[in-house]
PDB file of N, CA and C in Angstrom:
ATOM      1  N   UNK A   1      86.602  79.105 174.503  1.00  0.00           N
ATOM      2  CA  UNK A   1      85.269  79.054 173.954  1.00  0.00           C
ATOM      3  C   UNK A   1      84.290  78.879 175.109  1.00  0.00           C
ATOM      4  N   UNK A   2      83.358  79.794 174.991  1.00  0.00           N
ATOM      5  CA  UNK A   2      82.347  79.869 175.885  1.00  0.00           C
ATOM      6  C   UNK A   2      80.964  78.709 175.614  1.00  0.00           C
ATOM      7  N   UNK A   3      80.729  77.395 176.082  1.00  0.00           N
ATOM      8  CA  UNK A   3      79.058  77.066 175.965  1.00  0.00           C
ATOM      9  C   UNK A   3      78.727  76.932 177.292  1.00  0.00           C
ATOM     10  N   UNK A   4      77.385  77.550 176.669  1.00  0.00           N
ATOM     11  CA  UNK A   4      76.211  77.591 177.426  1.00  0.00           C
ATOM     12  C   UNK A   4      75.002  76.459 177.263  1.00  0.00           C
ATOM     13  N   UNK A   5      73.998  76.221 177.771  1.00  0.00           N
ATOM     14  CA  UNK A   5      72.977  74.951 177.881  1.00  0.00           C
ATOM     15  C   UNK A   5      71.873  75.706 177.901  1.00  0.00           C
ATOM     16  N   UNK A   6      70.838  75.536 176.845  1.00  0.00           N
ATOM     17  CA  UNK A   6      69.410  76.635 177.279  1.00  0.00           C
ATOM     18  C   UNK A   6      68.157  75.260 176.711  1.00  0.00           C
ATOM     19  N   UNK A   7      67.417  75.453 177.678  1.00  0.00           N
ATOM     20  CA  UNK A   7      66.107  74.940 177.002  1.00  0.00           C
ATOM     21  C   UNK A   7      66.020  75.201 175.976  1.00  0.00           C
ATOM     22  N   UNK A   8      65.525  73.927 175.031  1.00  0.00           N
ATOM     23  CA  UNK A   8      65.919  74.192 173.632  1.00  0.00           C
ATOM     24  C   UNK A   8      64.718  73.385 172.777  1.00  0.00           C
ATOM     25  N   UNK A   9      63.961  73.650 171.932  1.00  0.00           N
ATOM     26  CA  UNK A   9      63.241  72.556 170.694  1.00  0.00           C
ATOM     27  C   UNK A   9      64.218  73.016 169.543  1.00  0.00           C
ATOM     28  N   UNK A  10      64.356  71.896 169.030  1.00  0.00           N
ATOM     29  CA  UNK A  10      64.918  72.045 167.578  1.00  0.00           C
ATOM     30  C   UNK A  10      63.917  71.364 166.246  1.00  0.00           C
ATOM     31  N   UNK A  11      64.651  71.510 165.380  1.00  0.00           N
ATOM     32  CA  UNK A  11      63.954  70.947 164.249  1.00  0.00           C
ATOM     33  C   UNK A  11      65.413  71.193 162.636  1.00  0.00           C
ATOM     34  N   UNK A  12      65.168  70.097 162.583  1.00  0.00           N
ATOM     35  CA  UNK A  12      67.402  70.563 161.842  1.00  0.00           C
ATOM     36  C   UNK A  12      66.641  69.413 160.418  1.00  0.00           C
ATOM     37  N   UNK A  13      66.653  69.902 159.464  1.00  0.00           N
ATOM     38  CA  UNK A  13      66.474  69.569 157.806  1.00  0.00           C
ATOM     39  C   UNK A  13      67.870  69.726 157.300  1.00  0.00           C
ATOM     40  N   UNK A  14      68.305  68.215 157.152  1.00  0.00           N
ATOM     41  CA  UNK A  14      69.524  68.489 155.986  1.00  0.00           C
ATOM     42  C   UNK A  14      69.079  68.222 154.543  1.00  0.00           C
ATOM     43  N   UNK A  15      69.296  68.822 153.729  1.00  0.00           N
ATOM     44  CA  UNK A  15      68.864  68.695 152.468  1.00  0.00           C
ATOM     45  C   UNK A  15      69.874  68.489 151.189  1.00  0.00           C
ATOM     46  N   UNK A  16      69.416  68.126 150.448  1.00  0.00           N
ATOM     47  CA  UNK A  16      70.509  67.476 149.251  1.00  0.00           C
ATOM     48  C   UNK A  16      71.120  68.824 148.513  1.00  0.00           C
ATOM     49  N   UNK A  17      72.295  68.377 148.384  1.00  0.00           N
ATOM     50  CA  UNK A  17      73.120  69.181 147.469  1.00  0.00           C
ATOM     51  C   UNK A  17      73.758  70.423 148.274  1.00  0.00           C
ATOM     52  N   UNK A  18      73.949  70.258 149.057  1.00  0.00           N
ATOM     53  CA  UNK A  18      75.042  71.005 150.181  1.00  0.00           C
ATOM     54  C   UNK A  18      74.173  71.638 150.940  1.00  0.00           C
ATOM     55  N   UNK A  19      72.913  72.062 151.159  1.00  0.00           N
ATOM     56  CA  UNK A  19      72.064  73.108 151.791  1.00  0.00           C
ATOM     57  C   UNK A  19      71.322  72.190 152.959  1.00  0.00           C
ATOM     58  N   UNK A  20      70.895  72.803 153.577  1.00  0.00           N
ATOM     59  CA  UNK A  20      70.270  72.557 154.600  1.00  0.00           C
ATOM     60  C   UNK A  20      69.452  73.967 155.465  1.00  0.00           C
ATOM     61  N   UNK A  21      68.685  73.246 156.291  1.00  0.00           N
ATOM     62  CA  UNK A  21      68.269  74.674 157.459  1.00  0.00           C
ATOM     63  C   UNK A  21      67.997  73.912 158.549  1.00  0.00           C
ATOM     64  N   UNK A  22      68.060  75.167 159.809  1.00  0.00           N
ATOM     65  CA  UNK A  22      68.047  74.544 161.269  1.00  0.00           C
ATOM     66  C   UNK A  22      66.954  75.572 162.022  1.00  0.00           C
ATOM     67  N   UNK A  23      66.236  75.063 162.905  1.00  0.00           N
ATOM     68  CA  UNK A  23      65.050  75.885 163.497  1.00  0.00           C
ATOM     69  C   UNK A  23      65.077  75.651 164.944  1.00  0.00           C
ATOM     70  N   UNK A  24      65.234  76.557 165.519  1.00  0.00           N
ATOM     71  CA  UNK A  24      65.422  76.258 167.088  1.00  0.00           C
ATOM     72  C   UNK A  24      64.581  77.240 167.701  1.00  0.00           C
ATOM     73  N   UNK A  25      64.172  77.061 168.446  1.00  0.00           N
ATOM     74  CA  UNK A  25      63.212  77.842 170.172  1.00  0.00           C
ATOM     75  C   UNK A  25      63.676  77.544 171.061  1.00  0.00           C
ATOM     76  N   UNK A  26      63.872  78.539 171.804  1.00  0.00           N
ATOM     77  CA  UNK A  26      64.871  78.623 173.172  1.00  0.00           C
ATOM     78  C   UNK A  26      64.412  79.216 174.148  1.00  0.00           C
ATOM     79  N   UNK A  27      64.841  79.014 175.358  1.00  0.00           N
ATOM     80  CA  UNK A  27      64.438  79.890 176.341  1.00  0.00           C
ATOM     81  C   UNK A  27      65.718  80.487 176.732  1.00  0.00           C
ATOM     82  N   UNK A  28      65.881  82.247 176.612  1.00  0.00           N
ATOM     83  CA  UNK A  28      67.066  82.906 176.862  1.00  0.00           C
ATOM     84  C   UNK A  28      66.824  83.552 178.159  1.00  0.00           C
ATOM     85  N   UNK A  29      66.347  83.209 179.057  1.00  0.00           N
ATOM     86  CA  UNK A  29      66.099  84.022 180.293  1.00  0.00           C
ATOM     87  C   UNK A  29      64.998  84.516 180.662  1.00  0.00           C
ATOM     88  N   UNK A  30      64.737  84.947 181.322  1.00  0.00           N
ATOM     89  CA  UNK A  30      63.196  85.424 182.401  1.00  0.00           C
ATOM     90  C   UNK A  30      62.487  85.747 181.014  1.00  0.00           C
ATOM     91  N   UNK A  31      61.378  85.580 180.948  1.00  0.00           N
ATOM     92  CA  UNK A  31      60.928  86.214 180.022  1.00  0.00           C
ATOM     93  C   UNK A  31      60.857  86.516 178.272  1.00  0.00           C
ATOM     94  N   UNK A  32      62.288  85.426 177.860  1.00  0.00           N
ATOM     95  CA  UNK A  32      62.442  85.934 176.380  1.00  0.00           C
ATOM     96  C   UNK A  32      62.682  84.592 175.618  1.00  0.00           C
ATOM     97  N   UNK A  33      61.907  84.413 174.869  1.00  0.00           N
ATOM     98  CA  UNK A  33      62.042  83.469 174.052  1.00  0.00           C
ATOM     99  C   UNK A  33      62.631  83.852 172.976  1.00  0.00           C
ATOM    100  N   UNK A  34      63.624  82.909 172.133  1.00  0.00           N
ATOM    101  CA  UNK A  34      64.348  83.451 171.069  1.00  0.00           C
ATOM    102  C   UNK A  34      63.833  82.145 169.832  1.00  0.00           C
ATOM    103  N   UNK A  35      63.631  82.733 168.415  1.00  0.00           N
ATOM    104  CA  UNK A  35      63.383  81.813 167.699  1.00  0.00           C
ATOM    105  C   UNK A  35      64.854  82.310 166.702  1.00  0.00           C
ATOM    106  N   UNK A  36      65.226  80.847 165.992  1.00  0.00           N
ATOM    107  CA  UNK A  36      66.067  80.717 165.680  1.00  0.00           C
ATOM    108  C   UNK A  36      65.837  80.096 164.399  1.00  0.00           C
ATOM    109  N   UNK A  37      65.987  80.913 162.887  1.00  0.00           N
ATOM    110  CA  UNK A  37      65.783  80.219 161.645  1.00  0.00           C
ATOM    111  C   UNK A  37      67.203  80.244 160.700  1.00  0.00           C
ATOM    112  N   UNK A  38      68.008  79.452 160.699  1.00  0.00           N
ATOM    113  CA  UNK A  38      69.367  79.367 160.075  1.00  0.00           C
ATOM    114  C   UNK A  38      69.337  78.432 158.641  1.00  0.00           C
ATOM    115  N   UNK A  39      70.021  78.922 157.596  1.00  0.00           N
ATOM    116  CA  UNK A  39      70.112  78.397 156.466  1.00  0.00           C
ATOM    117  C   UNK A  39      71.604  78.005 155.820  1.00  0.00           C
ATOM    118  N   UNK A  40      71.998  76.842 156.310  1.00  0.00           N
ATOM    119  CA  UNK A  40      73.435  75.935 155.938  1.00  0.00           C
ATOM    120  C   UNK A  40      73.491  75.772 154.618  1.00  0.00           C
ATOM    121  N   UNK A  41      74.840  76.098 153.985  1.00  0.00           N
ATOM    122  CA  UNK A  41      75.689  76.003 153.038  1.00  0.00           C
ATOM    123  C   UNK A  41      76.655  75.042 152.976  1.00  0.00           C
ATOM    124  N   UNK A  42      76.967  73.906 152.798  1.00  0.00           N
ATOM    125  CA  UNK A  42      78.276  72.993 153.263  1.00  0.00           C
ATOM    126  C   UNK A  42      79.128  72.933 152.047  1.00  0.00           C
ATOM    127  N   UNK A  43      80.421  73.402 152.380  1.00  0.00           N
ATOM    128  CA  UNK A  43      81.231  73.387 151.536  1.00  0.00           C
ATOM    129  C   UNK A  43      82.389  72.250 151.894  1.00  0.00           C
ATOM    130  N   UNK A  44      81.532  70.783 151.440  1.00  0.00           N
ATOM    131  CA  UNK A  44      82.162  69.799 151.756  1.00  0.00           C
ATOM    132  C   UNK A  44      83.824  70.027 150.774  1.00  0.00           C
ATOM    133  N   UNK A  45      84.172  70.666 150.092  1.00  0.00           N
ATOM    134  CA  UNK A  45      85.783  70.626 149.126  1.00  0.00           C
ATOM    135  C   UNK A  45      86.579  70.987 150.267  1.00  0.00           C
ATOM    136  N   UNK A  46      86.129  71.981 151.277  1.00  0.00           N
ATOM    137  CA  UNK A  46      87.102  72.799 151.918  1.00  0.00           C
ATOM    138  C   UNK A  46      87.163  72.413 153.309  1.00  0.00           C
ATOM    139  N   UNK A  47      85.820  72.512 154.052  1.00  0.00           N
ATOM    140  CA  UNK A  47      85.704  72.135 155.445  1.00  0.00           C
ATOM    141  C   UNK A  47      85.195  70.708 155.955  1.00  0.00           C
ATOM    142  N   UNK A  48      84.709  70.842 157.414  1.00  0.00           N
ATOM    143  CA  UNK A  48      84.698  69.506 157.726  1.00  0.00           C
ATOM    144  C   UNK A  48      83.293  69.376 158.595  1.00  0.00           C
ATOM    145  N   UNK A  49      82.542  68.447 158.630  1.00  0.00           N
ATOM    146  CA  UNK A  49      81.804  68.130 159.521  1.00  0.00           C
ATOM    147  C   UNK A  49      81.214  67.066 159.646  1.00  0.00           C
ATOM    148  N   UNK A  50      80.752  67.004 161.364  1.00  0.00           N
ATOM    149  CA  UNK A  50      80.757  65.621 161.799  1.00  0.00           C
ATOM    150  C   UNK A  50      78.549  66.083 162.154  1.00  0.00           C
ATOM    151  N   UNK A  51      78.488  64.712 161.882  1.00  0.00           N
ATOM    152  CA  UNK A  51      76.934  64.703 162.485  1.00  0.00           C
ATOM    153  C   UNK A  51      76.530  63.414 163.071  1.00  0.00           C
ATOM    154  N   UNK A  52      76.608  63.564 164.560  1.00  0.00           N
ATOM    155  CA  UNK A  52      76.415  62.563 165.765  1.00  0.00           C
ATOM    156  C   UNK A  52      75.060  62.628 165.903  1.00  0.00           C
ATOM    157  N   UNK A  53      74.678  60.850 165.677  1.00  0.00           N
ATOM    158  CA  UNK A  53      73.140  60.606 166.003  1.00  0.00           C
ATOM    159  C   UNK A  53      73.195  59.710 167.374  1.00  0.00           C
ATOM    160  N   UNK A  54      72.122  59.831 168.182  1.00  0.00           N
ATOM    161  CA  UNK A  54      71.870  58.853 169.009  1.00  0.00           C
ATOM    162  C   UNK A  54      70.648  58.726 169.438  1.00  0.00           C
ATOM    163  N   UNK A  55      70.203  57.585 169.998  1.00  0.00           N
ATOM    164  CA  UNK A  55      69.093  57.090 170.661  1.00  0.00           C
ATOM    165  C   UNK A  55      68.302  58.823 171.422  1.00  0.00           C
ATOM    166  N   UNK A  56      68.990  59.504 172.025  1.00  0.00           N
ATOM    167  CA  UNK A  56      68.520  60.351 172.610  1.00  0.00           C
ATOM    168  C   UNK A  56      69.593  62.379 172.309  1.00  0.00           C
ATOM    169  N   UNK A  57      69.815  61.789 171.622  1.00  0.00           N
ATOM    170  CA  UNK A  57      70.952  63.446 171.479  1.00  0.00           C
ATOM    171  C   UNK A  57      71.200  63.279 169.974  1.00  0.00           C
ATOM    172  N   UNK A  58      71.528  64.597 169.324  1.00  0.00           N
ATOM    173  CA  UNK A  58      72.058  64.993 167.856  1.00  0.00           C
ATOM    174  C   UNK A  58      73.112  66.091 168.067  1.00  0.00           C
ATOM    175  N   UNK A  59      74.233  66.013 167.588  1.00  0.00           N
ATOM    176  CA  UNK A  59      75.223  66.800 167.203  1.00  0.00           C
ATOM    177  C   UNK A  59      75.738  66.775 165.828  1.00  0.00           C
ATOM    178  N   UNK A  60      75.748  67.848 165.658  1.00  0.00           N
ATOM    179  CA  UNK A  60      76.043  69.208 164.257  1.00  0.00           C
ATOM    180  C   UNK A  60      77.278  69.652 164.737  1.00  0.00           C
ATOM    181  N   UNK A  61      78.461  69.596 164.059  1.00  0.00           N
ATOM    182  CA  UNK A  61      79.787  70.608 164.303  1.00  0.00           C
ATOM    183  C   UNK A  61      80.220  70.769 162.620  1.00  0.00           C
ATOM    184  N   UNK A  62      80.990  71.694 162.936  1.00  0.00           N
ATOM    185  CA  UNK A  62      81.855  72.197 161.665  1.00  0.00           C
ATOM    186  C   UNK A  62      83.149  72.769 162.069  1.00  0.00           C
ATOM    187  N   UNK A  63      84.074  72.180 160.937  1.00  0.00           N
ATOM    188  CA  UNK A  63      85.463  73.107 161.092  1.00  0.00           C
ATOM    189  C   UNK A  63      85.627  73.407 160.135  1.00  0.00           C
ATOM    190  N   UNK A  64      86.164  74.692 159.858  1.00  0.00           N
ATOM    191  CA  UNK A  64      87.656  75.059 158.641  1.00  0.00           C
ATOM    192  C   UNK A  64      88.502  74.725 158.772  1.00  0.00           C
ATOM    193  N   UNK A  65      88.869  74.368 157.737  1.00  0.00           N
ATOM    194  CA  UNK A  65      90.303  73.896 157.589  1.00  0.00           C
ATOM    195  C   UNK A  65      91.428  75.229 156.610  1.00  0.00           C
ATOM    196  N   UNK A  66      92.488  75.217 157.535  1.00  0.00           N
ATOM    197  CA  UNK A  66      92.894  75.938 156.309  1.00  0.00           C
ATOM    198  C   UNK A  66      94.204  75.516 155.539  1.00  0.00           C
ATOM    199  N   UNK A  67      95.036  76.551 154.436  1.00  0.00           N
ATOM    200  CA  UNK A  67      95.794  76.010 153.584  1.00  0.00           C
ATOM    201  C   UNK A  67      96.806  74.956 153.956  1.00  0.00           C
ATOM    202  N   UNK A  68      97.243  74.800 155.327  1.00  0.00           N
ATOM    203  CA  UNK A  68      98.116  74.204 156.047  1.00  0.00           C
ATOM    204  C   UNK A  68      97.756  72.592 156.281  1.00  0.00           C
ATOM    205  N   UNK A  69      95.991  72.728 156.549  1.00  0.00           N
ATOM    206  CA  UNK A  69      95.599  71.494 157.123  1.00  0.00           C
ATOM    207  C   UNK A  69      94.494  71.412 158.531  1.00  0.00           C
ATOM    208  N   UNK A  70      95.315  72.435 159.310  1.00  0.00           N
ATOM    209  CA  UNK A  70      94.666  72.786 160.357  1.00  0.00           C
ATOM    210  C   UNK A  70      93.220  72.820 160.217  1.00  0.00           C
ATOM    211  N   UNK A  71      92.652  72.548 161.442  1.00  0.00           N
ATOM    212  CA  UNK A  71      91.113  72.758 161.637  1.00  0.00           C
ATOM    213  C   UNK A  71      90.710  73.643 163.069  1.00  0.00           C
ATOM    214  N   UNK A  72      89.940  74.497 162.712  1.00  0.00           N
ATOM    215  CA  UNK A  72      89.246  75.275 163.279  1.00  0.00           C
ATOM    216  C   UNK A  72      87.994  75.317 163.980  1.00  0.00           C
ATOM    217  N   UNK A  73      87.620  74.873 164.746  1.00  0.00           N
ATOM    218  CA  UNK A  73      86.353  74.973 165.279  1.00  0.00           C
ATOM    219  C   UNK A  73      85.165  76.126 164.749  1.00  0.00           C
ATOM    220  N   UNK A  74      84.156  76.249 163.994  1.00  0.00           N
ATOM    221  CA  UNK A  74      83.671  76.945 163.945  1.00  0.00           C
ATOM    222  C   UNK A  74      82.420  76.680 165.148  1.00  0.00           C
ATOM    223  N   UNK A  75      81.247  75.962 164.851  1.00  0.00           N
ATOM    224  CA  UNK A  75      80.617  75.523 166.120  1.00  0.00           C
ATOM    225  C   UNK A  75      80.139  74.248 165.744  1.00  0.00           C
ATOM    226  N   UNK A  76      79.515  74.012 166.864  1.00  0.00           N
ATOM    227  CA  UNK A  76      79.061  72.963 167.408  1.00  0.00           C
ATOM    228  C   UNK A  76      77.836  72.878 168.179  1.00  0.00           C
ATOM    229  N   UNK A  77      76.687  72.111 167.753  1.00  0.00           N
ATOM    230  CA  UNK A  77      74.909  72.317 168.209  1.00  0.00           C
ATOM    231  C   UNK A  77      74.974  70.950 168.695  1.00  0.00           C
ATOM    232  N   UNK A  78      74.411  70.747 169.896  1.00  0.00           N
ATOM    233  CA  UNK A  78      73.909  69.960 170.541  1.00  0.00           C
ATOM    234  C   UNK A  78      73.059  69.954 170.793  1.00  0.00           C
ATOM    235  N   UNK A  79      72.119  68.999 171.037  1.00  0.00           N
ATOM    236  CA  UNK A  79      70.366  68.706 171.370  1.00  0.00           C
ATOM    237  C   UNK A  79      70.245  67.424 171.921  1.00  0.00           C
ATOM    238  N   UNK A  80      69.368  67.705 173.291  1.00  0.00           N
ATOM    239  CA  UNK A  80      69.834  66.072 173.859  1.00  0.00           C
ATOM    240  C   UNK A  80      68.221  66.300 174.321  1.00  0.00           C
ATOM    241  N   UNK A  81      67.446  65.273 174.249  1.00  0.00           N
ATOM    242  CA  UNK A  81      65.870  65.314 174.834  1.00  0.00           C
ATOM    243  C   UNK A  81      65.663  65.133 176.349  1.00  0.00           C
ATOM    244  N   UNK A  82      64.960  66.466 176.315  1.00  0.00           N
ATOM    245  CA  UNK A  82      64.378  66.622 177.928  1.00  0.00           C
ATOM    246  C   UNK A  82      64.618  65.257 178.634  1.00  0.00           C
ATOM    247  N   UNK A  83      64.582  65.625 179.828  1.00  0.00           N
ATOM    248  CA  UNK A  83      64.696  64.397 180.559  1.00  0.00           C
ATOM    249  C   UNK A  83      65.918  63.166 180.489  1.00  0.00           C
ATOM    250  N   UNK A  84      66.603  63.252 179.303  1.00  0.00           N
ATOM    251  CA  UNK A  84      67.830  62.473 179.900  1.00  0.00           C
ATOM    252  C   UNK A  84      69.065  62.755 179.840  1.00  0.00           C
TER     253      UNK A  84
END
């Protein structure tokens, strides 16, 4: 698995009843800003996810799990504030 680190604003709404959305602005290189509007589904019966708060950083991950048990990485968002 490939990560990468980009200048980043976020803005992440979890909302009741499995849904949520995530809003990000990025800087992708010389010149290109990327806006980012995503709309989460959580299918807490089946998969898994963790949501890390701290004083200065937020992490979002998710796995599948499948019939066996196993878990899968799907991804994982990190956001840690400028400067530290």
């Amino acid at each position: 698995m490939k990560q990468v680190t980009l200048a980043r604003f976020a803005c992440i709404l979890l909302a009741v009843l499995g849904w949520g959305s995530a809003q990000a602005l990025y800087d992708d290189g010389p010149g290109r800003t990327v806006h980012s509007y995503e709309s989460i589904a959580f299918d807490f019966g089946k998969d898994r996810y963790a949501l890390d708060l701290a004083a200065n950083a937020l992490a979002l991950q998710h796995e599948e799990v499948d019939t066996s048990g196993a878990a899968l990485l799907r991804n994982r968002h990190e956001f840690t504030r400028p400067g530290t």
